[in-house]
Protein backbone atom coordinates (compact mmCIF):
# COMPACT_ATOMS: atom_id res chain seq x y z
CA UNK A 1 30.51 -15.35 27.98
CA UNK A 2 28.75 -11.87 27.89
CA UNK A 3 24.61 -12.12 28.01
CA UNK A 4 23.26 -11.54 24.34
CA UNK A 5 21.44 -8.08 23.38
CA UNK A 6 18.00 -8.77 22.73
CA UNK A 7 15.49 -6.15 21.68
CA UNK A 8 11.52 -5.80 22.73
CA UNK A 9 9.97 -7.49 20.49
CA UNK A 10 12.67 -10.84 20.17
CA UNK A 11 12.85 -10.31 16.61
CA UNK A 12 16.61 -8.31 16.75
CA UNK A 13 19.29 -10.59 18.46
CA UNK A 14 23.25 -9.91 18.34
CA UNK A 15 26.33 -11.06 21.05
CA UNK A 16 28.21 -8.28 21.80
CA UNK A 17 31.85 -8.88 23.14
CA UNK A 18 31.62 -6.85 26.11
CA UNK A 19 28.78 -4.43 28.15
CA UNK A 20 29.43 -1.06 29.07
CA UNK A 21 27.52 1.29 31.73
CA UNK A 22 29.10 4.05 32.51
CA UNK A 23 27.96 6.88 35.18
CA UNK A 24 29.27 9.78 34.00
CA UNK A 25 30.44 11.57 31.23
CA UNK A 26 33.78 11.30 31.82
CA UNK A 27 33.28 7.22 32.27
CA UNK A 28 31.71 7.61 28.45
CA UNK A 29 34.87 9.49 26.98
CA UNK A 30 36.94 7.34 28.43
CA UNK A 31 35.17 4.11 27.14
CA UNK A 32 35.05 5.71 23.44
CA UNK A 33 38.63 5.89 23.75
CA UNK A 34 39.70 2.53 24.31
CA UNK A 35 37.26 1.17 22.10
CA UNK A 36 38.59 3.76 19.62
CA UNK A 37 42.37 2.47 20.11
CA UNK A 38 41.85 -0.90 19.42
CA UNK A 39 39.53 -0.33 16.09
CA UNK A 40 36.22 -1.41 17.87
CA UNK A 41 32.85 -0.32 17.42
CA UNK A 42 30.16 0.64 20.25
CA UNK A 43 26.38 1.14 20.47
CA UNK A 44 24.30 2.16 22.87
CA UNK A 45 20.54 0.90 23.98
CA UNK A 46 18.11 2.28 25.86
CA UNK A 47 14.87 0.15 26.51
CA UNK A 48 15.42 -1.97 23.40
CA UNK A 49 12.26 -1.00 21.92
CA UNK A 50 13.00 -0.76 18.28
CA UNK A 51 12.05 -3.44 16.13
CA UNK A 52 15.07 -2.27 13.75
CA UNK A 53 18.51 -3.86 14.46
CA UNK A 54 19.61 0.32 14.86
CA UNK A 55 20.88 -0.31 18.60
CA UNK A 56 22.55 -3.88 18.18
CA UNK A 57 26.19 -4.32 18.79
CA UNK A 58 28.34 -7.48 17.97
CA UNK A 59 31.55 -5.31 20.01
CA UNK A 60 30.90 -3.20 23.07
CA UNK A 61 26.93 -2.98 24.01
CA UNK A 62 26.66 0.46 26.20
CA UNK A 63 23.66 1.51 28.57
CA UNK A 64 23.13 4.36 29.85
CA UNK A 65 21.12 3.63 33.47
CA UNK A 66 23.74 5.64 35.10
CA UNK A 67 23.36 8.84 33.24
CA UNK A 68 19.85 8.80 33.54
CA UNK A 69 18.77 11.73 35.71
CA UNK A 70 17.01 14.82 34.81
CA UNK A 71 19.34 17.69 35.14
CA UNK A 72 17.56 20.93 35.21
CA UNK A 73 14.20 22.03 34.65
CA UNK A 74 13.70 26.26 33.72
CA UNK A 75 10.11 26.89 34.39
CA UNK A 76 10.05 30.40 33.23
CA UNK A 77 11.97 29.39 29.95
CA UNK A 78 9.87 26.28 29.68
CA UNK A 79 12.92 23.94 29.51
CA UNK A 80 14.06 21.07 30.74
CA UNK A 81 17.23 19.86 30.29
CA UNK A 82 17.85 15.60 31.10
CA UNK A 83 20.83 12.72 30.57
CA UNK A 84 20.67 10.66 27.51
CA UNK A 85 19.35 7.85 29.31
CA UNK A 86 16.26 9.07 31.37
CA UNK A 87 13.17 7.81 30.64
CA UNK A 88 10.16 9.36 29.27
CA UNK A 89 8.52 8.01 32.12
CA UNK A 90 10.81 9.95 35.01
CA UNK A 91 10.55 13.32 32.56
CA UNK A 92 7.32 13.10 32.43
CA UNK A 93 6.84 12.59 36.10
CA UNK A 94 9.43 15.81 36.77
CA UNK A 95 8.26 18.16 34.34
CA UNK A 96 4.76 17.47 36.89
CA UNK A 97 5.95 18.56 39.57
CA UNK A 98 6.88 21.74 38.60
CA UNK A 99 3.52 22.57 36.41
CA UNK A 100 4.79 21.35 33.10
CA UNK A 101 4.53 19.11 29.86
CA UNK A 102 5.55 17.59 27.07
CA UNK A 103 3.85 19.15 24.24
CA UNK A 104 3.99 15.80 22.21
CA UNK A 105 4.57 12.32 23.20
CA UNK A 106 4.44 8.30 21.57
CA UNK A 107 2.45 5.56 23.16
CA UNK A 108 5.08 4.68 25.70
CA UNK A 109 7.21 6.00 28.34
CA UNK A 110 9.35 3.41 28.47
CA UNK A 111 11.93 4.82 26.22
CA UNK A 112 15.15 6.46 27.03
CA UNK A 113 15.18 10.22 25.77
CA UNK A 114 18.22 9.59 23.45
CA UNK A 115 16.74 6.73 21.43
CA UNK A 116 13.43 8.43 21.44
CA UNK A 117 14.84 11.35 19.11
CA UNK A 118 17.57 8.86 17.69
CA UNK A 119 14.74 7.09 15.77
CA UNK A 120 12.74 10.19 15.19
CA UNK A 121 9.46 8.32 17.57
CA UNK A 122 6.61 10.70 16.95
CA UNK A 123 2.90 11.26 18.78
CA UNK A 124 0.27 12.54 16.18
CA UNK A 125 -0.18 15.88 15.31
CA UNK A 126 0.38 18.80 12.43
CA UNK A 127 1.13 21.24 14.96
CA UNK A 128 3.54 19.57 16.28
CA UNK A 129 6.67 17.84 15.42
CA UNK A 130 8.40 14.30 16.42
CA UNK A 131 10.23 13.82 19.47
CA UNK A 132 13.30 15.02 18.15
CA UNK A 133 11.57 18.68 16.94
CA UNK A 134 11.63 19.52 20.55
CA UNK A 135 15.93 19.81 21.08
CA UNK A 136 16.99 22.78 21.39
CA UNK A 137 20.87 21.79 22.64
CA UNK A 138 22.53 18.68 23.19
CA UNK A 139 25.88 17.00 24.34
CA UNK A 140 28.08 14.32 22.71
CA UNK A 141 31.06 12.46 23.27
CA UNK A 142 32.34 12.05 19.57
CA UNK A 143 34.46 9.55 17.93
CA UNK A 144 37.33 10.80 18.89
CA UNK A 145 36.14 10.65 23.10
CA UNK A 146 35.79 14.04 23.28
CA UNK A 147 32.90 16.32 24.83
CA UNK A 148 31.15 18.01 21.61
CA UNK A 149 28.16 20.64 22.50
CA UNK A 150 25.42 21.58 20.46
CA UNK A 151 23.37 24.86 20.91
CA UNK A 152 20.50 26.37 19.24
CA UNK A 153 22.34 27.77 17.21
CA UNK A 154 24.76 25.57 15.68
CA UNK A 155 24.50 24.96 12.17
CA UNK A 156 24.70 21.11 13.03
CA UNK A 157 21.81 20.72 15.29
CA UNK A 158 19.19 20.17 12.54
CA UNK A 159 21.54 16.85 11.96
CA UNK A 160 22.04 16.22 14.90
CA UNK A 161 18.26 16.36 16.19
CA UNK A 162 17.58 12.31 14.27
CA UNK A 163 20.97 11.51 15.19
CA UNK A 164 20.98 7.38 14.30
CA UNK A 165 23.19 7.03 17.06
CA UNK A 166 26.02 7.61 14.25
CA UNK A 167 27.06 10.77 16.24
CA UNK A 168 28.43 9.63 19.47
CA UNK A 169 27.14 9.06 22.79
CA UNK A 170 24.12 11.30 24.15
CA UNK A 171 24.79 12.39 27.10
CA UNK A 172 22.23 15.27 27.32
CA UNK A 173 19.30 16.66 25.87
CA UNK A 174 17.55 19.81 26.51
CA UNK A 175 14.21 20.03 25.46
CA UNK A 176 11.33 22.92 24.81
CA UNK A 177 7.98 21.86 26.93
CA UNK A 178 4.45 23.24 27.35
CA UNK A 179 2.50 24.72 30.60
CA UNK A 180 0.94 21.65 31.74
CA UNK A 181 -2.59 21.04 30.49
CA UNK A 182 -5.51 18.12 30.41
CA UNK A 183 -6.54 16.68 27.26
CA UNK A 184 -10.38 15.30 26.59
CA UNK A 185 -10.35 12.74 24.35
CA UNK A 186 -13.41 11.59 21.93
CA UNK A 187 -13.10 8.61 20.10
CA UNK A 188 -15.70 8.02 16.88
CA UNK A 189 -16.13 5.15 14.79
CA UNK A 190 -16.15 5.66 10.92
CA UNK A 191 -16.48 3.91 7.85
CA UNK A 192 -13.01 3.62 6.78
CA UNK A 193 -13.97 5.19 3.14
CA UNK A 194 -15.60 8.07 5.40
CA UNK A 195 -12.81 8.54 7.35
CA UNK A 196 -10.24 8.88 4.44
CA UNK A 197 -11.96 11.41 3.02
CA UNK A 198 -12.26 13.27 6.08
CA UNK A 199 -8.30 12.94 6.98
CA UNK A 200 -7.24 16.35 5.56
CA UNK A 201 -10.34 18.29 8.16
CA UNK A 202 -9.59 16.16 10.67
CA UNK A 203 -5.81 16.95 11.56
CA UNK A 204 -6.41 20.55 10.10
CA UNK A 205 -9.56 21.02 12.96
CA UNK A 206 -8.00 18.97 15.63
CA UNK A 207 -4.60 19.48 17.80
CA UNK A 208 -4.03 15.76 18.03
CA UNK A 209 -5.73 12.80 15.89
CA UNK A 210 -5.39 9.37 14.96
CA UNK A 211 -6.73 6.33 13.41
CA UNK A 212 -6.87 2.60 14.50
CA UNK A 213 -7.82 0.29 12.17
CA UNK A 214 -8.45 -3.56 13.08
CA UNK A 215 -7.63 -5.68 9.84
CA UNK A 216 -10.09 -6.81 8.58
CA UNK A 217 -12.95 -4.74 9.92
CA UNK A 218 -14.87 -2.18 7.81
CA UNK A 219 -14.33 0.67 9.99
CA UNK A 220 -12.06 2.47 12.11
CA UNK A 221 -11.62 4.70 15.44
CA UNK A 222 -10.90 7.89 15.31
CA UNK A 223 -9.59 9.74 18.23
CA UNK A 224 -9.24 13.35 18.57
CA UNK A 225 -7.97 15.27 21.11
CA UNK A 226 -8.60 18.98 22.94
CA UNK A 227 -6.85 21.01 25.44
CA UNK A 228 -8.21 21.69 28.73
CA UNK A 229 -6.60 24.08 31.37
CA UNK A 230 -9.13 22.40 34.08
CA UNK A 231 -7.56 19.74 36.61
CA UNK A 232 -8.86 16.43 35.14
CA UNK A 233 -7.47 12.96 36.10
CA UNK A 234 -7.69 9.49 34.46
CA UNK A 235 -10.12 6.86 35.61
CA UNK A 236 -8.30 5.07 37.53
CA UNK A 237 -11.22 2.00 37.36
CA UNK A 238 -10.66 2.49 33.63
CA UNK A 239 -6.87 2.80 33.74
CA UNK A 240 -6.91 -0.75 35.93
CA UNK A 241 -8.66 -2.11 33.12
CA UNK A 242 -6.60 -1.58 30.61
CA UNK A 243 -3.26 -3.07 32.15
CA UNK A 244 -5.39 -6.40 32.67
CA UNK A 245 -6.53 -6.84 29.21
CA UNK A 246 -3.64 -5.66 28.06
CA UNK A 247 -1.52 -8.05 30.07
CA UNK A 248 -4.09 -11.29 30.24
CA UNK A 249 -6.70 -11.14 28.13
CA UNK A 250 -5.65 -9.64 24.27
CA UNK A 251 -2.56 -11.54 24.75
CA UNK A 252 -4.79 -14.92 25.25
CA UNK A 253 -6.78 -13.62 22.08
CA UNK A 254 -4.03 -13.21 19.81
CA UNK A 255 -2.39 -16.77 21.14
CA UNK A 256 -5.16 -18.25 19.78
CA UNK A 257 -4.63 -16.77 16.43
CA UNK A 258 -1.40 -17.99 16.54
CA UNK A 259 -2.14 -21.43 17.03
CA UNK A 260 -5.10 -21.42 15.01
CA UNK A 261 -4.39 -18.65 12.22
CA UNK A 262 -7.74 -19.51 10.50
CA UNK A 263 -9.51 -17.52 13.60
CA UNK A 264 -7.45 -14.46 13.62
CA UNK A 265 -9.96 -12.40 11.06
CA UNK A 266 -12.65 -13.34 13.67
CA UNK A 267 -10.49 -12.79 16.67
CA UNK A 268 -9.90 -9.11 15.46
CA UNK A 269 -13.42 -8.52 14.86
CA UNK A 270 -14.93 -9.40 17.66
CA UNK A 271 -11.89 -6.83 19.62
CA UNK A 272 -13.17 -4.52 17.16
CA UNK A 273 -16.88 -4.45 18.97
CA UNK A 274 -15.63 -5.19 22.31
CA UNK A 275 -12.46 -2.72 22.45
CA UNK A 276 -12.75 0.00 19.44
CA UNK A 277 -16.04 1.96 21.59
CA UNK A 278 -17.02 5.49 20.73
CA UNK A 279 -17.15 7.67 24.05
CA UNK A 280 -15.36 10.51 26.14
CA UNK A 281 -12.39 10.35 28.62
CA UNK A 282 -10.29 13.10 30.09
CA UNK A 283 -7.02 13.33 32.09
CA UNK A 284 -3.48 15.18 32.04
CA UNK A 285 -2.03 14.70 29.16
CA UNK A 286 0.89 12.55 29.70
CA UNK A 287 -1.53 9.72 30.35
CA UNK A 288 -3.70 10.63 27.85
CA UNK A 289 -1.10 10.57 24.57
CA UNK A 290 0.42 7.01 26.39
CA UNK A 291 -0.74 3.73 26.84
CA UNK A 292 0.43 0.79 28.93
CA UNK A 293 2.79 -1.40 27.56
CA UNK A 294 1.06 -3.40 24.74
CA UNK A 295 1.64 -6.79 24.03
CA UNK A 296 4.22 -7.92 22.52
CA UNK A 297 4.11 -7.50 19.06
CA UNK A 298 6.12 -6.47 15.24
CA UNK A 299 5.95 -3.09 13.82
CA UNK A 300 6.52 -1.85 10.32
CA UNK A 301 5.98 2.11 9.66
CA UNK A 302 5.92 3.90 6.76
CA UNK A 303 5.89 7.77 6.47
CA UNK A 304 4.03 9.32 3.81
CA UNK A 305 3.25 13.00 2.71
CA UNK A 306 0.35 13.88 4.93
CA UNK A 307 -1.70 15.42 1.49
CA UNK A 308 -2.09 11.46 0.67
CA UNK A 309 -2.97 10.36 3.96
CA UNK A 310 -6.49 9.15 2.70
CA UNK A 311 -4.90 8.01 -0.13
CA UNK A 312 -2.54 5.81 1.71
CA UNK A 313 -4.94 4.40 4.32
CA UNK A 314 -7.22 3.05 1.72
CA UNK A 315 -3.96 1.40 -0.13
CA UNK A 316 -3.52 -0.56 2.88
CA UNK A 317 -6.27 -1.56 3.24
CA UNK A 318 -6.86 -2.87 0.16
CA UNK A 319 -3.68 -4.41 0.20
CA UNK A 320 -4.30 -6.35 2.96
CA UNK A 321 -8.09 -7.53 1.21
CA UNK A 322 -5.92 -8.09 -2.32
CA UNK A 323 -3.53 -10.06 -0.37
CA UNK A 324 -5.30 -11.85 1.95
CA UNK A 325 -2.93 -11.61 4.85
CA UNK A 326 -4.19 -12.11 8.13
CA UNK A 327 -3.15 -9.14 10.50
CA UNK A 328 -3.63 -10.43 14.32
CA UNK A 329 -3.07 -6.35 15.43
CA UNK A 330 -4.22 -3.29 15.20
CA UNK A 331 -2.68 -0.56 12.20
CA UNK A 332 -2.38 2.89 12.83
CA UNK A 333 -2.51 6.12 11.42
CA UNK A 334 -1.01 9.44 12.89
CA UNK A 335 0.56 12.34 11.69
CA UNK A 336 3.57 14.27 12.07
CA UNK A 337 4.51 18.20 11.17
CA UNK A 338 7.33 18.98 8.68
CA UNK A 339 10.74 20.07 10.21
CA UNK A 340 14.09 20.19 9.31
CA UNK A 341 16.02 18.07 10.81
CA UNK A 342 18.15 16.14 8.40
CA UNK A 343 17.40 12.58 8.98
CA UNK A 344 13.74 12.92 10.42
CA UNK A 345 10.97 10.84 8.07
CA UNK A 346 9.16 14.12 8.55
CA UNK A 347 12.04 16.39 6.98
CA UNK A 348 10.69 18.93 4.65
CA UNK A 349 6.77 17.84 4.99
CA UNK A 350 4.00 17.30 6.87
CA UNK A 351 3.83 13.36 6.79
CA UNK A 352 1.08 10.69 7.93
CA UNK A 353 3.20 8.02 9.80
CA UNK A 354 1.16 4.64 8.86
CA UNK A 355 2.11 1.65 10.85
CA UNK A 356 1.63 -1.49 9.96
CA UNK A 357 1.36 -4.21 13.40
CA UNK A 358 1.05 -8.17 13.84
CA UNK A 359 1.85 -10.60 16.58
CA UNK A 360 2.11 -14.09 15.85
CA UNK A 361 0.27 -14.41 11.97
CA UNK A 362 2.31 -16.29 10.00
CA UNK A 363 1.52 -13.99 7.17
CA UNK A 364 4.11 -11.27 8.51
CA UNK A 365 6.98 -11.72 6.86
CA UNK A 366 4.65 -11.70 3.13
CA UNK A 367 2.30 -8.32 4.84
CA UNK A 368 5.24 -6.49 5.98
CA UNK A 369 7.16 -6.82 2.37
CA UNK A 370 4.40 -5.92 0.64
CA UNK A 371 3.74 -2.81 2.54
CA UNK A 372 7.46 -1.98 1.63
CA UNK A 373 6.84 -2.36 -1.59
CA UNK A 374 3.72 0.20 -1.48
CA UNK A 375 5.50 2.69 0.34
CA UNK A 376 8.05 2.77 -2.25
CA UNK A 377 5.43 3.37 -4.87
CA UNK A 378 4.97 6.73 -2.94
CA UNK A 379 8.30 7.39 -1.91
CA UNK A 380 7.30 6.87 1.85
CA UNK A 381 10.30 7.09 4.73
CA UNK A 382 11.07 4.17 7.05
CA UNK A 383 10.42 4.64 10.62
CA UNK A 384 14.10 4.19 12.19
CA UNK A 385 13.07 2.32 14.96
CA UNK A 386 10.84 -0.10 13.29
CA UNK A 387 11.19 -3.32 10.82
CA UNK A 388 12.23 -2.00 7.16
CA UNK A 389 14.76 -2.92 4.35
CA UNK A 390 16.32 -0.08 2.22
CA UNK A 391 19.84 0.65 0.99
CA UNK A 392 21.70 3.89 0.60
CA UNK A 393 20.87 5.11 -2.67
CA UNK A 394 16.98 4.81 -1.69
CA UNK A 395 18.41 6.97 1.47
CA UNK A 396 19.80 9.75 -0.67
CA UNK A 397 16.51 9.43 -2.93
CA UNK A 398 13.89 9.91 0.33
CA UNK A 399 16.41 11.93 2.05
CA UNK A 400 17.87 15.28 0.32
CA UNK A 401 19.90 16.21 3.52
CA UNK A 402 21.49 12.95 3.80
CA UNK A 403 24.74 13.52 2.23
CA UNK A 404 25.32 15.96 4.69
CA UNK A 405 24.47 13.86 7.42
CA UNK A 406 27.07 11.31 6.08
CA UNK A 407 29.58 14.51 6.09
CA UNK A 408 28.39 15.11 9.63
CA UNK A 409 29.14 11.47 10.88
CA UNK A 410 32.20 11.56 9.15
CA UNK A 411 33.40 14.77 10.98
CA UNK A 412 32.39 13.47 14.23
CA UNK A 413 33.34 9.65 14.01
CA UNK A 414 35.85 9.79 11.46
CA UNK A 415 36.80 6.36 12.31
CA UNK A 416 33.59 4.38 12.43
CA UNK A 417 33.62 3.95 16.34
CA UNK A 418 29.38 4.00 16.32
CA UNK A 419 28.87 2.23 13.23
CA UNK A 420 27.11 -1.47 13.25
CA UNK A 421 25.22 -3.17 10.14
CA UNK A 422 22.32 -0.94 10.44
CA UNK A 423 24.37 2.08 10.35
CA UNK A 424 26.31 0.76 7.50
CA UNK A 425 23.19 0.18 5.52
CA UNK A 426 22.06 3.61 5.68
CA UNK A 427 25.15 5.99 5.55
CA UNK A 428 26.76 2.80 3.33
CA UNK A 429 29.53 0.64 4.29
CA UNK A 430 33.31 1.32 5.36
């Protein structure tokens, strides 16, 4: 009996037949092959970190530790060119070493680089795109087991950029970076009326911005962000910190909550004076755009057209009042440039990504549907890599280049080798 595939967060489960790691490229085209043959499917995972079921398999489950190296890195070009399973983490750590950065990152490093841009994970900025904006070539191995290259200047790069893992198998990735630089961050508490109304100045007047807001508080954090060409480094006093609370202590908080759900509105108010503190901190900016690995927690996100990002913040909040749910995390606002890659929430439009997170409330299932429900109101995008429920026709209604995505997958897997549920729901089923 093969050892289950279990995501993150607990919440995605499936038994997959049979595991897969291959170490090289030719090991990949080989395995697509035989699954191919015999009319199975395959999916590959990375660090499991999507609260969607997008990387499940109930056939072959494929990881990609052995082709997890970074290949080449082109100062003068500012490129950097990595296997489909290395880490943001060991990217990060080479593009240092040679004086380098990524321009844009999420709030983890834990990621492998081909499920990063598979689920379109974003930091927060309108000057700069997702993940995924960032490709400028890539390799596959098909459906069919064969080695497919994609330049900058293939017409089928923009699809394959958000690729779903509907494409084939990732093998490489390279990548457009920045000169390495510090970031100094300021973080400001606002009313959350006043900070809705400031949205629009604040991502037009700042590089990198986003909100936290603690359900139920009255106000939020803001944190901005500005380049620095100085050498700056992280506290590491303050760095220290943070794993331990983030490890012991707001996991002990939120247990609490869950046994006792009545004191979760006070439990995230008094994190809301101890935690959410204005003030200044400054280091490279890797460690400044990440954080250590939260506790574990669900995630719904929603991405709406960044002209209603005050809009939208105030909807959930008053959701949440309206409904009374009891949130036991933090929700978040950040914001993503437009960009044309076919799948991407952000395809087409500047978009404010708001994320919706809990632990153990036993109002989740109730918070997270209605959230759903508002973002379909405002014909918001689901996050690929966190909780949602949708169906194809609300694909092709969100999505204009989806149809051609579906022509895309068709061409490369013509016989549904990298399909699973999740694929099915979206592109629609065999």
């Amino acid at each position: 009996m093969t050892r289950p595939f279990v995501n993150w967060a607990r919440n995605v489960r499936s038994a997959p037949r049979a595991w897969a790691a291959p170490s090289n490229e030719a090991d990949v085209a080989a395995l697509v092959q035989e699954t191919r043959a015999r009319g199975g499917r395959l999916r590959v995972c990375g660090s499991r970190h999507s609260w969607s079921p997008i990387a499940a398999s109930d056939d072959v489950q494929v990881e990609l530790t052995g082709l997890s190296d970074v290949v080449s890195v082109d100062v003068d070009r500012q490129t950097v060119t990595v296997q489909g399973g290395c880490t943001l983490r060991t990217l990060n750590e080479a593009l240092g070493r040679h004086g380098l950065a990524m321009p844009i990152l999420g709030s983890i490093t834990e990621q492998a680089i081909a499920g990063a841009v598979a689920t379109g994970t974003h930091g927060s900025s309108l000057r700069h795109g997702n993940l995924a904006s960032l490709i400028q070539g890539l390799r596959l191995v098909d459906g069919r087991g064969e080695v497919v290259e994609i330049g900058p200047d293939d017409p089928r790069l923009p699809g394959a950029r958000v690729h779903l893992g509907a494409l084939g198998v990732i093998t490489q990735v390279t990548l457009g970076v920045d000169r390495a630089f510090g970031l100094i961050e300021t973080r400001t508490r606002w009313p959350l009326d006043e900070a809705a109304d400031a949205l629009a100045t604040l991502a037009a007047t700042h590089e990198y911005v986003k909100v936290w807001w603690l359900p139920p508080c009255d106000d939020v954090l803001v944190t901005t962000y500005r380049r620095t060409n100085e050498l700056v480094a992280r506290s590491r006093v303050e760095a220290a910190w943070e794993r331990v609370a983030n490890a012991t202590v707001f996991p002990a908080l939120l247990g609490a909550g869950g046994v006792i759900p009545t004191l979760i509105p006070s439990i995230m108010r008094l994190v809301d004076r101890v935690h959410f503190l204005p003030g200044t901190r400054a280091g490279q900016s890797a460690e400044m755009f990440t954080l250590v690995m939260p506790p574990r927690h669900q995630e719904t996100e929603l991405a709406f057209d960044a002209a209603h990002a005050g809009e939208a913040l105030r909807a959930m909040r008053d959701l949440v009042r309206a409904s009374g749910v009891r949130l036991d995390f933090l929700s978040e606002l950040r914001f993503v440039k437009g960009d044309e890659s076919w799948m991407s929430p952000a395809y087409g439009r500047d978009t404010c990504q708001l994320g919706m997170y809990a632990t153990h409330s036993p109002d989740i299932p109730r918070a997270f549907a209605a959230f759903r429900e508002l973002g379909r109101a405002w014909d918001a995008r689901p996050h690929w890599g966190k909780s949602f429920e949708t169906t194809p026709e609300e694909i092709d209604a969100l999505y204009p280049r989806a149809a051609d995505f579906r022509a895309l997958a068709a061409d490369l897997d013509p016989d549904r080798v990298f399909r699973n549920p999740f694929v099915d729901s979206i592109l629609g089923a065999p």
